[in-house]
Protein backbone atom coordinates (compact mmCIF):
# COMPACT_ATOMS: atom_id res chain seq x y z
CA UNK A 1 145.92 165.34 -28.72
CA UNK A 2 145.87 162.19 -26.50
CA UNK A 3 149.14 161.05 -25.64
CA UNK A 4 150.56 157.13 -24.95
CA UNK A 5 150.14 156.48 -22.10
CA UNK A 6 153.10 153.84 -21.84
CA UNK A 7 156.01 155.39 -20.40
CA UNK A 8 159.58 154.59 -21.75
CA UNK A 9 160.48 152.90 -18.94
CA UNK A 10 157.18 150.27 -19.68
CA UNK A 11 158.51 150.14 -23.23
CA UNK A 12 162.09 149.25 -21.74
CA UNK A 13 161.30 146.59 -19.52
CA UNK A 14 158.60 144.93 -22.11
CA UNK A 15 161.83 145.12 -24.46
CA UNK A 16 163.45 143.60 -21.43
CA UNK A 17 160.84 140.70 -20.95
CA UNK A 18 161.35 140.00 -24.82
CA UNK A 19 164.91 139.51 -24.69
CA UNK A 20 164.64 137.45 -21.74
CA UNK A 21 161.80 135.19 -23.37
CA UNK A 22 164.13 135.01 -26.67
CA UNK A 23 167.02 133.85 -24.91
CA UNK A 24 165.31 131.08 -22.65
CA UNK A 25 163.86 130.66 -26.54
CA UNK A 26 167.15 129.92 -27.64
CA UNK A 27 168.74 128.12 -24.61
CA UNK A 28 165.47 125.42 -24.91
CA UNK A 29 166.54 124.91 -28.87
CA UNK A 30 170.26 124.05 -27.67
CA UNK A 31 168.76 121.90 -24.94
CA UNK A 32 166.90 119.96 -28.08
CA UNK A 33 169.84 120.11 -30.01
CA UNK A 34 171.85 118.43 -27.29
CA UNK A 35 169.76 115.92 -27.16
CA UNK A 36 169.27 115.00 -30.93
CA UNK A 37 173.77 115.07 -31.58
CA UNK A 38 173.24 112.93 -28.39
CA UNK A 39 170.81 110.84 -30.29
CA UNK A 40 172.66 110.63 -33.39
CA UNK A 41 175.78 109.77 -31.61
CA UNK A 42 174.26 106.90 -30.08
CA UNK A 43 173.34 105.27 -33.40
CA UNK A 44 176.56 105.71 -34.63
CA UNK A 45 175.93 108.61 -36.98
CA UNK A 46 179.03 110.20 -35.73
CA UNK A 47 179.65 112.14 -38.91
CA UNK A 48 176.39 114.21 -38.48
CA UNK A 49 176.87 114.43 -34.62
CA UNK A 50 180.23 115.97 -34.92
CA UNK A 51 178.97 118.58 -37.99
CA UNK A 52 175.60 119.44 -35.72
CA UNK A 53 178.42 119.66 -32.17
CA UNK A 54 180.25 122.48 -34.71
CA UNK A 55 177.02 124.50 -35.21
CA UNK A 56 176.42 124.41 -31.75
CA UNK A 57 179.59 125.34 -30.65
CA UNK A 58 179.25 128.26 -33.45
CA UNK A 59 176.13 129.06 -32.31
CA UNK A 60 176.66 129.50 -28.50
CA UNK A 61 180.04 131.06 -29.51
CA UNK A 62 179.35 133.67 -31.90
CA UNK A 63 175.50 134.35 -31.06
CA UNK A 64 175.12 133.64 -27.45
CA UNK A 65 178.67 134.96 -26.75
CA UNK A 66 178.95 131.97 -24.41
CA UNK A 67 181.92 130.08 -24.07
CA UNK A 68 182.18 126.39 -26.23
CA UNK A 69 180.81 123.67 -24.23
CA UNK A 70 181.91 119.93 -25.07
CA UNK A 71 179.92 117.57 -26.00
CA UNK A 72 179.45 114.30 -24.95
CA UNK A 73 180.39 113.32 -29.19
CA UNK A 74 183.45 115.23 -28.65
CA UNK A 75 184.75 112.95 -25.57
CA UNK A 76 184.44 109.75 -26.89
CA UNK A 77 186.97 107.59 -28.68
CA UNK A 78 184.86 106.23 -31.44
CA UNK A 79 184.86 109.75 -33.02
């Protein structure tokens, strides 16, 4: 019988490089995200900003378990 030749410890650190692409993944979306409440704010669509700026927070929060960030819609007074 011919046996796999990957090791565990290949499988592992593939698994490893997957997790690491998925995050970066996920960190570039939030990036993008950023920019669009950004966007939106700017044009005075303040209602959408601030709803997107609560997924975001929710997001980083509950899935990234990183702490809530504010955003530049949260700071200003015409929100």
């Amino acid at each position: 019988m011919a046996r796999n030749s990957r090791s565990k410890n290949d499988e592992n650190e593939d698994a490893s490089g997957d997790v690491d692409r998925y995050r970066k993944a996920a960190e570039d979306a939030l990036q993008q995200l950023d920019w669009a409440i950004g966007y939106l704010h700017g044009i005075r669509k303040t209602e959408i900003s601030r709803a997107l700026a609560r997924n975001r927070a929710r997001i980083r929060e509950d899935l990234m378990d990183r702490p809530k960030e504010s955003m530049p819609a949260e700071q200003t007074s015409e929100t």
